[in-house]
Every structure is written in C-alpha cells, then in structure tokens.
PDB file of N, CA and C in Angstrom:
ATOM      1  N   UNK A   1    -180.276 -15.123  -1.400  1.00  0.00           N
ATOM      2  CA  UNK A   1    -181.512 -15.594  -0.795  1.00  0.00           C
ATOM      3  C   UNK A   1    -182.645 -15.476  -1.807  1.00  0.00           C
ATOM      4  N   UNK A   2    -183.596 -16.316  -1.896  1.00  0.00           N
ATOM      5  CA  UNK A   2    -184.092 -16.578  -2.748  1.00  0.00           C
ATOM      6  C   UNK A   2    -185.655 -15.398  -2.590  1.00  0.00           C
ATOM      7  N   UNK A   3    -186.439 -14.991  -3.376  1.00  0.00           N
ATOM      8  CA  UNK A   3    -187.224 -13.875  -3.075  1.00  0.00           C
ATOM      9  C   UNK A   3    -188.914 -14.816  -2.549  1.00  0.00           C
ATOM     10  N   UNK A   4    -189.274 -14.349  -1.900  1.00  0.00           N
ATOM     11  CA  UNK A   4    -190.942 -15.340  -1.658  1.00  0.00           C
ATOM     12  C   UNK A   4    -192.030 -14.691  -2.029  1.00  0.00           C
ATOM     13  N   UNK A   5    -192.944 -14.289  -2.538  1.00  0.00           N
ATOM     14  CA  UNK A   5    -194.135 -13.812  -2.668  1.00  0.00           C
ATOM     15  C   UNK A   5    -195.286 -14.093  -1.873  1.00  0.00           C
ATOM     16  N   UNK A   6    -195.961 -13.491  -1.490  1.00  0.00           N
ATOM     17  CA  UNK A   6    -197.435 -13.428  -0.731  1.00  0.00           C
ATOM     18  C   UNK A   6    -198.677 -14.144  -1.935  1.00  0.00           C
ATOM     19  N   UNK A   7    -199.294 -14.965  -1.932  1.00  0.00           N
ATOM     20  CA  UNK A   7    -200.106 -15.449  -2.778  1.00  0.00           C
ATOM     21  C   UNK A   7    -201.535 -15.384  -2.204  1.00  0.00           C
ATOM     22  N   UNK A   8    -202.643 -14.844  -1.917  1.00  0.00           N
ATOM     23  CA  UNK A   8    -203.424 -14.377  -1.672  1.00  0.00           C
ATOM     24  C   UNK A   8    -204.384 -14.896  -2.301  1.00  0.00           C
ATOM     25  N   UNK A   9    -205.351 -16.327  -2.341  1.00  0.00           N
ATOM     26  CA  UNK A   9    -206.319 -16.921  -3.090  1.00  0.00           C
ATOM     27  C   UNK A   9    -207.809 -16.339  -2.857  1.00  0.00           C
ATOM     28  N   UNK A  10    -208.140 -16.399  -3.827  1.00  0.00           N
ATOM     29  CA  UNK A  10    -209.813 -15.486  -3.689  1.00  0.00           C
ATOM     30  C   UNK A  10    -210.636 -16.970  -3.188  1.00  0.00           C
ATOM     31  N   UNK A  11    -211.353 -16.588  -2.164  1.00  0.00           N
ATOM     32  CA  UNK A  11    -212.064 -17.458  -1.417  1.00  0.00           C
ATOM     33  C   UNK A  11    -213.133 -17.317  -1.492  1.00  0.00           C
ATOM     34  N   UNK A  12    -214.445 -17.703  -1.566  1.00  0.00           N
ATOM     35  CA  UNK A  12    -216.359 -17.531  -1.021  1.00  0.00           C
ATOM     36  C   UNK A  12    -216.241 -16.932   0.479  1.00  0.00           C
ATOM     37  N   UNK A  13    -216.781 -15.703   0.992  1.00  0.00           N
ATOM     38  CA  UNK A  13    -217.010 -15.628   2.097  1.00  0.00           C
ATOM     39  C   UNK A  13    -218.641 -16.567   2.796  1.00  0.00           C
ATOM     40  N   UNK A  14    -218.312 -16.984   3.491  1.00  0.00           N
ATOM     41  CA  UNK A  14    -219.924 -17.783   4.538  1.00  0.00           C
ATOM     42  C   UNK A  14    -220.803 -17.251   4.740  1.00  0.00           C
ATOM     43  N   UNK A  15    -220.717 -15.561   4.376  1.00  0.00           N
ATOM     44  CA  UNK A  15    -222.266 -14.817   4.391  1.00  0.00           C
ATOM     45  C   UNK A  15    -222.715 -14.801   3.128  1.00  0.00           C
ATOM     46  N   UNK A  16    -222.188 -14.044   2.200  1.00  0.00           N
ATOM     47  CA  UNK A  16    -222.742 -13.725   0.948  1.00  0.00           C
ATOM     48  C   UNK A  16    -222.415 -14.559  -0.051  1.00  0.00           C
ATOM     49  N   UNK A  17    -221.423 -15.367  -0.286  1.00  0.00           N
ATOM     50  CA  UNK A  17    -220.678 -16.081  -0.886  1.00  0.00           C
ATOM     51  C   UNK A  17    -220.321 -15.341  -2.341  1.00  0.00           C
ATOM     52  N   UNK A  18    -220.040 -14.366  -2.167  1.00  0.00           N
ATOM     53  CA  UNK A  18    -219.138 -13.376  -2.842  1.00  0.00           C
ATOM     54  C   UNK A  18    -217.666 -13.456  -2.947  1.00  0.00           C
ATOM     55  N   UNK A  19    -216.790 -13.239  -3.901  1.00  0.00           N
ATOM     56  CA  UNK A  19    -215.844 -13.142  -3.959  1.00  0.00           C
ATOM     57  C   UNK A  19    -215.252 -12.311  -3.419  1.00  0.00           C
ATOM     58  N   UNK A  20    -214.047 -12.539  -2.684  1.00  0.00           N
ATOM     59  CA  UNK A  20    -213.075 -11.161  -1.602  1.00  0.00           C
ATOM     60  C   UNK A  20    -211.727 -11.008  -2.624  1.00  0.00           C
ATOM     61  N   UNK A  21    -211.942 -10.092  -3.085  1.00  0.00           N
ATOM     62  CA  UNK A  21    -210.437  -9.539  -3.418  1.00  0.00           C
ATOM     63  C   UNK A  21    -209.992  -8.473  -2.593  1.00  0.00           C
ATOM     64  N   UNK A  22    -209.057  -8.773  -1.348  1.00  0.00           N
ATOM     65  CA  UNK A  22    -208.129  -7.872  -0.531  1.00  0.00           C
ATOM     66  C   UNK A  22    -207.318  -7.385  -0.651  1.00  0.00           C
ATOM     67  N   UNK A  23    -206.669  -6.402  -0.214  1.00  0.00           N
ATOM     68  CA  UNK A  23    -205.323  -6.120  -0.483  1.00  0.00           C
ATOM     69  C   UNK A  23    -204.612  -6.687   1.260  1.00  0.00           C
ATOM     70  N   UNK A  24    -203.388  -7.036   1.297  1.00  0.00           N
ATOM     71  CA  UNK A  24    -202.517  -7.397   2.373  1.00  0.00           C
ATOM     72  C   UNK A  24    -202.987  -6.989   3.467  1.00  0.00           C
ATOM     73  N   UNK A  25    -203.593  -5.928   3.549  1.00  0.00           N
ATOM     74  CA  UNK A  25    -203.752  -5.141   4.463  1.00  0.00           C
ATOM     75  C   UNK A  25    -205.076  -5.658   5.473  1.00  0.00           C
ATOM     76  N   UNK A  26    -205.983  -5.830   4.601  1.00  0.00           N
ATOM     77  CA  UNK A  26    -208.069  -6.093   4.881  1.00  0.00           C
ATOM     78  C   UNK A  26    -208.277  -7.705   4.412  1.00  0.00           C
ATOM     79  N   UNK A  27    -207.003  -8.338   4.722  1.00  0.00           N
ATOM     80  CA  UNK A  27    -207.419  -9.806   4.426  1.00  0.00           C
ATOM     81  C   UNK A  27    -208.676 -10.578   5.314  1.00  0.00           C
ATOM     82  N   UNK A  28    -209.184 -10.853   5.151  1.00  0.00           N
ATOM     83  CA  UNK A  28    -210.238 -11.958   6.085  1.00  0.00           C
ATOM     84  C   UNK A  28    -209.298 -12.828   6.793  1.00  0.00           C
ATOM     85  N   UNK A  29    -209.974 -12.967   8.273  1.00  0.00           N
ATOM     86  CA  UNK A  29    -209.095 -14.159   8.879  1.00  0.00           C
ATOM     87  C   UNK A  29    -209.233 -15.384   8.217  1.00  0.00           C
ATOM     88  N   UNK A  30    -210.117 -15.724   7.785  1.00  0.00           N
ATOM     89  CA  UNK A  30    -210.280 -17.425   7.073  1.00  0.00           C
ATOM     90  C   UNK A  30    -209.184 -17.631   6.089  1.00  0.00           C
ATOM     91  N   UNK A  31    -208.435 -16.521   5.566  1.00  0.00           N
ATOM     92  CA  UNK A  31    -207.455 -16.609   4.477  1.00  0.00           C
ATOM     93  C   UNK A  31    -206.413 -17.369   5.076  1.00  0.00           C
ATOM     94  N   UNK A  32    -205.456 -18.205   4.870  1.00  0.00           N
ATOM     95  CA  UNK A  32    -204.596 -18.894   4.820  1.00  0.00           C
ATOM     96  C   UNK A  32    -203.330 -17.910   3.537  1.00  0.00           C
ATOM     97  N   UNK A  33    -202.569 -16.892   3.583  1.00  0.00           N
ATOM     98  CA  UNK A  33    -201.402 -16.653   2.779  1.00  0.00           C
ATOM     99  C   UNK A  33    -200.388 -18.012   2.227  1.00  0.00           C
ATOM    100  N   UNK A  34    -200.431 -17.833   0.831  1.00  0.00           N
ATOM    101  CA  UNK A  34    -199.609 -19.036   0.296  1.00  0.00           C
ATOM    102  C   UNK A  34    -197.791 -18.513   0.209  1.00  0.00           C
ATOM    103  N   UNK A  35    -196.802 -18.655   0.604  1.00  0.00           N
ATOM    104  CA  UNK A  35    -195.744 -17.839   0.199  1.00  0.00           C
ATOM    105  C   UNK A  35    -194.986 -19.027  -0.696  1.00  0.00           C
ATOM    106  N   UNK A  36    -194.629 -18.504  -1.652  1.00  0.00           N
ATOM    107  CA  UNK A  36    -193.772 -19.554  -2.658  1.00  0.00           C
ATOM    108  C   UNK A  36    -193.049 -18.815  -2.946  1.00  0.00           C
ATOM    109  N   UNK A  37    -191.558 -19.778  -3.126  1.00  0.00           N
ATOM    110  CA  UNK A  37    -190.313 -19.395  -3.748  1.00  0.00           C
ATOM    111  C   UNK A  37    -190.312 -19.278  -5.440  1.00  0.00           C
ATOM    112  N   UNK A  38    -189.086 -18.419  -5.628  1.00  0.00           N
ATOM    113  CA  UNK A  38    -188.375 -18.257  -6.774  1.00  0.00           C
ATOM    114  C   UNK A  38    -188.842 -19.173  -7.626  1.00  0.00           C
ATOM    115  N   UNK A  39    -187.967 -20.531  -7.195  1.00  0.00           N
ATOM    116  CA  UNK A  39    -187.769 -21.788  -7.618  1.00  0.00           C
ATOM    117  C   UNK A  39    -189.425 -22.578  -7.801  1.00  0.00           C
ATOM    118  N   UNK A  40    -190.003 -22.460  -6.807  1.00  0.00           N
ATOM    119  CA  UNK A  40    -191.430 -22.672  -7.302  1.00  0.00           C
ATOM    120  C   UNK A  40    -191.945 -21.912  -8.156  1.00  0.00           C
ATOM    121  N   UNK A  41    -192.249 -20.475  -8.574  1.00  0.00           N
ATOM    122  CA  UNK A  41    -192.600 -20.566  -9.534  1.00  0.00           C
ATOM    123  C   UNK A  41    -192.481 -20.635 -10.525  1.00  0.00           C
ATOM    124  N   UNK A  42    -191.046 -20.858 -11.036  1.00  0.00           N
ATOM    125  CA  UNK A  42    -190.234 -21.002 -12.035  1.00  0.00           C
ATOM    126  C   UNK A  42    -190.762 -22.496 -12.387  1.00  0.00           C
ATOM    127  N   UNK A  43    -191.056 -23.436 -11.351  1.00  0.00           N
ATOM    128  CA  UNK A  43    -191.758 -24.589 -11.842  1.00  0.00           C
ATOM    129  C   UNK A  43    -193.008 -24.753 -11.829  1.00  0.00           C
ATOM    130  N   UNK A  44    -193.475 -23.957 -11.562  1.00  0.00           N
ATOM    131  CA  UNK A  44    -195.282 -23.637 -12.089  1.00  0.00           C
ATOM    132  C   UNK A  44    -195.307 -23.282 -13.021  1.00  0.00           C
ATOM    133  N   UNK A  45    -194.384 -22.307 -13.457  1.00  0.00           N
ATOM    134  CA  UNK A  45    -194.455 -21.805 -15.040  1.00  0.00           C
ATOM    135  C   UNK A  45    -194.107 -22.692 -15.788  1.00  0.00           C
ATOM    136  N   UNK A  46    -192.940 -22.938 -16.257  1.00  0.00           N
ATOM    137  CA  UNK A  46    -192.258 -24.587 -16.545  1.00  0.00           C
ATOM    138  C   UNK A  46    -193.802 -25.523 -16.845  1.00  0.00           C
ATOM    139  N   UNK A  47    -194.503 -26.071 -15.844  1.00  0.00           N
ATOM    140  CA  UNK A  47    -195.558 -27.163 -16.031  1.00  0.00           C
ATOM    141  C   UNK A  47    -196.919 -26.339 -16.693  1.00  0.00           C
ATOM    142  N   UNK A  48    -196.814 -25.080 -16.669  1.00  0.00           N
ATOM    143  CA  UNK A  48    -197.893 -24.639 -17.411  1.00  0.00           C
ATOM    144  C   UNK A  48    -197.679 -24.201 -19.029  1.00  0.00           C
ATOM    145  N   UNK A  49    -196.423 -23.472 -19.359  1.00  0.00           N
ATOM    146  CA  UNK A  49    -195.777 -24.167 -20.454  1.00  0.00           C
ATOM    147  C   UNK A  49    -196.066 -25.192 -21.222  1.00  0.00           C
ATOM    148  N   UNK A  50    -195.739 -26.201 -20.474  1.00  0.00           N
ATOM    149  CA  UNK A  50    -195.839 -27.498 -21.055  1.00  0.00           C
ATOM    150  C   UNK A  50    -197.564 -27.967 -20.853  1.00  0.00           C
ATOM    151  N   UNK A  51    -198.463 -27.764 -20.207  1.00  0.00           N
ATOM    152  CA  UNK A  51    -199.730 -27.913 -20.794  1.00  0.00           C
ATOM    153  C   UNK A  51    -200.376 -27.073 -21.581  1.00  0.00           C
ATOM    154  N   UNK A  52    -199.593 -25.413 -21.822  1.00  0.00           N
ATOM    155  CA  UNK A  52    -200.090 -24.779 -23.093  1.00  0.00           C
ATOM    156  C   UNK A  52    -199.640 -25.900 -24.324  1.00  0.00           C
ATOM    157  N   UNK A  53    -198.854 -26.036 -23.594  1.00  0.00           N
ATOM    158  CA  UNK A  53    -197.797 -26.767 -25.764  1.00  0.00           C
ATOM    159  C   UNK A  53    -198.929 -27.929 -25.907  1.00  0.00           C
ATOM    160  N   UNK A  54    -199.068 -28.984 -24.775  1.00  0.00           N
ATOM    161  CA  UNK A  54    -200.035 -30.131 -24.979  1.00  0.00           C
ATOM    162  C   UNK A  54    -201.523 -29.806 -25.084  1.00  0.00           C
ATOM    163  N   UNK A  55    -201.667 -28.617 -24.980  1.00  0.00           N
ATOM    164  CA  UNK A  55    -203.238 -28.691 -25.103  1.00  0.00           C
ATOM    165  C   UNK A  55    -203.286 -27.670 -26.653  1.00  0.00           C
ATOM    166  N   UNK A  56    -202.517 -27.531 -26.946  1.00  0.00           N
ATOM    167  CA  UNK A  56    -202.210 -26.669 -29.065  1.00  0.00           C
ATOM    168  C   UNK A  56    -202.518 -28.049 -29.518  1.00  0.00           C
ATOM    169  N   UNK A  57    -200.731 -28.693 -28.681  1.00  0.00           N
ATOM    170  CA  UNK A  57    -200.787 -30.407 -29.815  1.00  0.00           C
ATOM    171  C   UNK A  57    -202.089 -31.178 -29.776  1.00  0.00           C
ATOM    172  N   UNK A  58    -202.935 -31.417 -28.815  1.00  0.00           N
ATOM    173  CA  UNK A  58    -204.452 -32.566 -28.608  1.00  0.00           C
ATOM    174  C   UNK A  58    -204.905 -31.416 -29.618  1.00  0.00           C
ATOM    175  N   UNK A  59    -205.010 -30.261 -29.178  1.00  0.00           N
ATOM    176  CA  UNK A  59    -206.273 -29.683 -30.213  1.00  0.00           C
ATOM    177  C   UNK A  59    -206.074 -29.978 -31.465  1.00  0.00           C
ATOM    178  N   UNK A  60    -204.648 -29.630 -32.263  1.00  0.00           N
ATOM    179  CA  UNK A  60    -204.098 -30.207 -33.206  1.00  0.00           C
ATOM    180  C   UNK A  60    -204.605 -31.216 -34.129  1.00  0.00           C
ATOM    181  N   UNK A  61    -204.115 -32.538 -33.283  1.00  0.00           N
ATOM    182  CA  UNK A  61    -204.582 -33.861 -33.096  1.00  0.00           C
ATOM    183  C   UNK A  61    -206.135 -34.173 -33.565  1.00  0.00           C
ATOM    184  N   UNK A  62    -206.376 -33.883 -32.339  1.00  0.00           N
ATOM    185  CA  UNK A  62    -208.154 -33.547 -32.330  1.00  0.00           C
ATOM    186  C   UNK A  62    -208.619 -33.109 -33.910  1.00  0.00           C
ATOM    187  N   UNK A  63    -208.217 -31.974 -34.039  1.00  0.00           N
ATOM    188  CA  UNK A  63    -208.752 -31.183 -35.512  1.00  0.00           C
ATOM    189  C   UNK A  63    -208.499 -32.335 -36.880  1.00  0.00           C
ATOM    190  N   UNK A  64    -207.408 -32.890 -37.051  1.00  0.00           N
ATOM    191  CA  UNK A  64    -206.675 -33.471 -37.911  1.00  0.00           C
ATOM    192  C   UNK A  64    -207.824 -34.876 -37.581  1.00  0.00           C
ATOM    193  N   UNK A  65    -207.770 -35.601 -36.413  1.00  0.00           N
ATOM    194  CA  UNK A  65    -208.629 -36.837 -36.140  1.00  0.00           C
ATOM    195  C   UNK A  65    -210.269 -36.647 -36.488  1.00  0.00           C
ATOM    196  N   UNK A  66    -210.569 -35.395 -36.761  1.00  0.00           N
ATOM    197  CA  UNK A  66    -212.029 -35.031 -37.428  1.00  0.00           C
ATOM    198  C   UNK A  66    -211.915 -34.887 -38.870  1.00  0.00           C
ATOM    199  N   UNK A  67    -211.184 -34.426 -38.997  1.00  0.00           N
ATOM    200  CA  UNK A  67    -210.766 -34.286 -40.471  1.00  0.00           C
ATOM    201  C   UNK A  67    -210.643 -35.689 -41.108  1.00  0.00           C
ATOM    202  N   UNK A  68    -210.002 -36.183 -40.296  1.00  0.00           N
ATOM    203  CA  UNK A  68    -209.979 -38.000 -41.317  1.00  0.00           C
ATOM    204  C   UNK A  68    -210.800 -39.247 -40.884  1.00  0.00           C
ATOM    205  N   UNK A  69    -211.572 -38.506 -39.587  1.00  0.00           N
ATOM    206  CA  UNK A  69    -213.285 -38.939 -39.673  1.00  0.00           C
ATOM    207  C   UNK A  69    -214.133 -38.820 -40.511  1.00  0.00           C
ATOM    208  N   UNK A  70    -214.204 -37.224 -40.986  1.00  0.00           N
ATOM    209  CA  UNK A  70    -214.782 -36.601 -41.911  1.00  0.00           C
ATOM    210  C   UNK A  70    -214.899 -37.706 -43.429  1.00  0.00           C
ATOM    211  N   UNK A  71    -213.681 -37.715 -43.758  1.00  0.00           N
ATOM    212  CA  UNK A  71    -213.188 -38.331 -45.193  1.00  0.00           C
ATOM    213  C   UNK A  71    -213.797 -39.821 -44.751  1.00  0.00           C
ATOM    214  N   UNK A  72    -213.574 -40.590 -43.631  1.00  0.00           N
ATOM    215  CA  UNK A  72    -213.903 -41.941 -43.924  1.00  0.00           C
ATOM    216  C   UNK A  72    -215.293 -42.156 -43.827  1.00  0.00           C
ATOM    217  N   UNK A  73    -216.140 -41.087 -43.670  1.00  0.00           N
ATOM    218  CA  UNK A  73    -217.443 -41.044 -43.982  1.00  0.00           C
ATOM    219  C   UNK A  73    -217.325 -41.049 -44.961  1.00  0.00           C
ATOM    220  N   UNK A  74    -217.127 -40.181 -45.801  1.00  0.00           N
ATOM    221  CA  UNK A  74    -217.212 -39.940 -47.542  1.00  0.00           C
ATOM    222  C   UNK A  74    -216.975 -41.233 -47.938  1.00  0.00           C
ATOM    223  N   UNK A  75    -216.067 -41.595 -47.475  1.00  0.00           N
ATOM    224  CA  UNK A  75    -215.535 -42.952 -48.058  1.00  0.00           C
ATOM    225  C   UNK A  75    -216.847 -44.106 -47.892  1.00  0.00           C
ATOM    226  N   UNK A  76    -217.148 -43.929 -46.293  1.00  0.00           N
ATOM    227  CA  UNK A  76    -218.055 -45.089 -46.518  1.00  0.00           C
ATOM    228  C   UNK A  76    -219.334 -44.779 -47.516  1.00  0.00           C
ATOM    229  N   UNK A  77    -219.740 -43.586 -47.120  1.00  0.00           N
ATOM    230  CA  UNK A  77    -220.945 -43.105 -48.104  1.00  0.00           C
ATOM    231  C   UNK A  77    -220.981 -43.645 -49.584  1.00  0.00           C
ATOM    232  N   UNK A  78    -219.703 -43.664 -49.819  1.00  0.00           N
ATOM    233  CA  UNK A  78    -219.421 -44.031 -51.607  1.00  0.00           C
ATOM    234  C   UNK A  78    -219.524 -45.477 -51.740  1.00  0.00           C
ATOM    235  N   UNK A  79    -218.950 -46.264 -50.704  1.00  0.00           N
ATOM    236  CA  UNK A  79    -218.885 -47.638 -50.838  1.00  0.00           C
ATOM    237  C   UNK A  79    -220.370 -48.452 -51.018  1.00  0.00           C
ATOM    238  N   UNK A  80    -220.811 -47.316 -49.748  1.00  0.00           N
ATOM    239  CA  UNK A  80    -222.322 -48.317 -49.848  1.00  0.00           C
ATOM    240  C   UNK A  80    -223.033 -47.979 -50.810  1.00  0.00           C
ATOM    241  N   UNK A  81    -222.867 -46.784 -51.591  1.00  0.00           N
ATOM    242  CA  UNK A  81    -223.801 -46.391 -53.251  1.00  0.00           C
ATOM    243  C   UNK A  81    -223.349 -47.706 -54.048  1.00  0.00           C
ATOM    244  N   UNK A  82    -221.928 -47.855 -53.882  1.00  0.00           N
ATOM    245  CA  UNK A  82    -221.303 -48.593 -55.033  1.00  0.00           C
ATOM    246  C   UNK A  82    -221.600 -49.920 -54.693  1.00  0.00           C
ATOM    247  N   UNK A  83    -221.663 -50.214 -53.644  1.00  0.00           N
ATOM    248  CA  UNK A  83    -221.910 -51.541 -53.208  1.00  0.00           C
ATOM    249  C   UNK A  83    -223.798 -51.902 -53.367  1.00  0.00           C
ATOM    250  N   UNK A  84    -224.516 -51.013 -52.976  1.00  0.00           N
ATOM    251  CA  UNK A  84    -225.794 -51.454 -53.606  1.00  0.00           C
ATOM    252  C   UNK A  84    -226.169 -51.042 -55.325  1.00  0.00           C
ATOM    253  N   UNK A  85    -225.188 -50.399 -56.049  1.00  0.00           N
ATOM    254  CA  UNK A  85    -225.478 -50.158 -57.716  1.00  0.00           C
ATOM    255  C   UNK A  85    -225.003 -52.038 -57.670  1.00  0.00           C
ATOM    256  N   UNK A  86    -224.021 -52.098 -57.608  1.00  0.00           N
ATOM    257  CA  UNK A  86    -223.520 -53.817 -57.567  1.00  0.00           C
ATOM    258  C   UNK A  86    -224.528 -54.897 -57.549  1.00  0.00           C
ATOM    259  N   UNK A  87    -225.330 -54.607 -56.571  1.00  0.00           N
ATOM    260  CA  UNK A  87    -226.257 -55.539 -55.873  1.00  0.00           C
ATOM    261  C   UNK A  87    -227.502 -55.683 -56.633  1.00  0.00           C
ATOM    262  N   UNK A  88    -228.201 -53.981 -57.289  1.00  0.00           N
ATOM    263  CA  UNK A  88    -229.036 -54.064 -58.352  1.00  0.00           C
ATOM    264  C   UNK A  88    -228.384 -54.769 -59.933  1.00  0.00           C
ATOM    265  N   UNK A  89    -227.460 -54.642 -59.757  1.00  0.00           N
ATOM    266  CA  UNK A  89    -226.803 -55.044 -61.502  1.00  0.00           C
ATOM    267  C   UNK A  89    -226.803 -56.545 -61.449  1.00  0.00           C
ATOM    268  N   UNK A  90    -226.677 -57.530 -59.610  1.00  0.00           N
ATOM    269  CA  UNK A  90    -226.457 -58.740 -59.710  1.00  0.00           C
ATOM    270  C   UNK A  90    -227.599 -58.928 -59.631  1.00  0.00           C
ATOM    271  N   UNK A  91    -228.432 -58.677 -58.922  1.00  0.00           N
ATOM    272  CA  UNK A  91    -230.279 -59.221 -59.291  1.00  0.00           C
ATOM    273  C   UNK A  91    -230.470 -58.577 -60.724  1.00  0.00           C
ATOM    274  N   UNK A  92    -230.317 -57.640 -61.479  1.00  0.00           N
ATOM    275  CA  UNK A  92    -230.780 -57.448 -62.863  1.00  0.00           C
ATOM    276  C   UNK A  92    -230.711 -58.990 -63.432  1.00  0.00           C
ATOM    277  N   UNK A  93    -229.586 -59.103 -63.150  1.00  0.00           N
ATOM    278  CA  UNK A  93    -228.607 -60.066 -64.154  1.00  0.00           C
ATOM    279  C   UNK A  93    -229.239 -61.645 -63.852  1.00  0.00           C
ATOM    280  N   UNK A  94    -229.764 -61.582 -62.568  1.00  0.00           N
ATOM    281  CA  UNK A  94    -230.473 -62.994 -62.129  1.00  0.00           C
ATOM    282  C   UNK A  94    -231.214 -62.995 -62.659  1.00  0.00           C
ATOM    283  N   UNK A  95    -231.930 -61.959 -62.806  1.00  0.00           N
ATOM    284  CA  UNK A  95    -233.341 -62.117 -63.438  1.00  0.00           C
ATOM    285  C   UNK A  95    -233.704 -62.290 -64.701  1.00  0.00           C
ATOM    286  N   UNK A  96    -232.385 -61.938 -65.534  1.00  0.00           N
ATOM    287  CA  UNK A  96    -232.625 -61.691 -67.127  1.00  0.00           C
ATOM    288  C   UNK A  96    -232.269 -63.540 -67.315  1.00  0.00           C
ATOM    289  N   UNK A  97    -231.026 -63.893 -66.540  1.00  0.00           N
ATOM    290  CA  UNK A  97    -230.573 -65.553 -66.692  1.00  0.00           C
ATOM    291  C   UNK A  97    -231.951 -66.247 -66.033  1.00  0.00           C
ATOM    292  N   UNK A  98    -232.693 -66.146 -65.159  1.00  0.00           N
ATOM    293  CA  UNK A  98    -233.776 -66.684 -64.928  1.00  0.00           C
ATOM    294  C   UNK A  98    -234.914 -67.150 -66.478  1.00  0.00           C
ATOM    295  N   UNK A  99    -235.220 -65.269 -66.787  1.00  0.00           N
ATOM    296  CA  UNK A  99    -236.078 -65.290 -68.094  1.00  0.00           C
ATOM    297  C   UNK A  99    -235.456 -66.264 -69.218  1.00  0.00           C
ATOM    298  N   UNK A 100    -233.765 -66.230 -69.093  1.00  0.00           N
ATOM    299  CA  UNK A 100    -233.471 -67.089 -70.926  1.00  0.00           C
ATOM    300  C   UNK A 100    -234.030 -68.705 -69.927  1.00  0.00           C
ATOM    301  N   UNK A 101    -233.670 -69.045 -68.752  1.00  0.00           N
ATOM    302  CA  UNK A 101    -234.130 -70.211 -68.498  1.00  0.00           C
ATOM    303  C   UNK A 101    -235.702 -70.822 -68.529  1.00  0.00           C
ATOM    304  N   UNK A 102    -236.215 -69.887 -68.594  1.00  0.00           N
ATOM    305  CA  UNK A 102    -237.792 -70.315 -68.599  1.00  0.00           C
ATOM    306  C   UNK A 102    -238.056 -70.359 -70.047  1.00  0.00           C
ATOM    307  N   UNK A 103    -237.207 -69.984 -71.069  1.00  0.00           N
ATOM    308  CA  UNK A 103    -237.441 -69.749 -72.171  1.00  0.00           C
ATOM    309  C   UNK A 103    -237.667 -70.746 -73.285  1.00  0.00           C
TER     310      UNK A 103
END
C-alpha cells in the first residue's frame, strides 16, 4: 500500500492576514488538508528536476546570448568607425579630383 502524506498549505488568515503555520493538531477550519501519494510525489519531484535542469540550461543560454550580443556591438561599433574613416577618405578624394578639375 502505497504511503500518503498530510500536506498542510500556509494560507492568509481574514483577520490579520498573517501567515498560519499549524501543526495537525491547531489547524484552522478554512484549511482544506492536501493528502498525496508516493507516486505523486515522486512526480512532483521528477517535474521539478526537470525545471531545475531547464532553468541552469535558459540561464546558460541567456548568459552565452549576452555574450554574443556583447561582441556584435563591438562589431558594429568598429564597422561604423571604419565605415565613416571610408566616407571621409571618399569626400577627401572628391575634393582633391574637383581642385585638379578647376585647374
């Protein structure tokens, strides 16, 4: 037979709205007892498991996807220096072929 546990959720009481932590004994009537099996929590654990592992891997992810945000800034930062040194060297250059034309 499979074993059940008493699950006992901390609730707001309607006067103070304080937290009740009871023991079995001094529960509040408004409490509702949760009893879950073996087998349930073996699959609560199981699915929490598996959102520890997925929330390492996103952070992971995450860290690594800033990181090569990071760089394609750099990257653009460089392009647009290099791309306006370009832009002064092609107006230099208009201007000097302008001067031999007036010449």
């Amino acid at each position: 037979m499979a074993n059940h546990y008493l699950i006992a959720p901390q609730r707001l009481t309607p006067r103070n709205s304080h937290n009740i932590v009871g023991d079995l004994y001094t529960l509040p009537r408004y409490w509702s007892p949760i009893i879950m099996s073996d087998e349930f929590l073996l699959a609560l654990e199981t699915k929490l498991d598996r959102l520890i592992l997925l929330t390492h891997r996103l952070q992971q992810e995450n860290a690594e996807l800033k990181a090569r945000e990071s760089e394609w800034q750099r990257e653009r930062v460089r392009l647009i220096e290099k791309n306006e040194l370009a832009r002064t060297r092609v107006e230099a250059m208009i201007t000097h072929l302008k001067s031999l034309d007036t010449e």
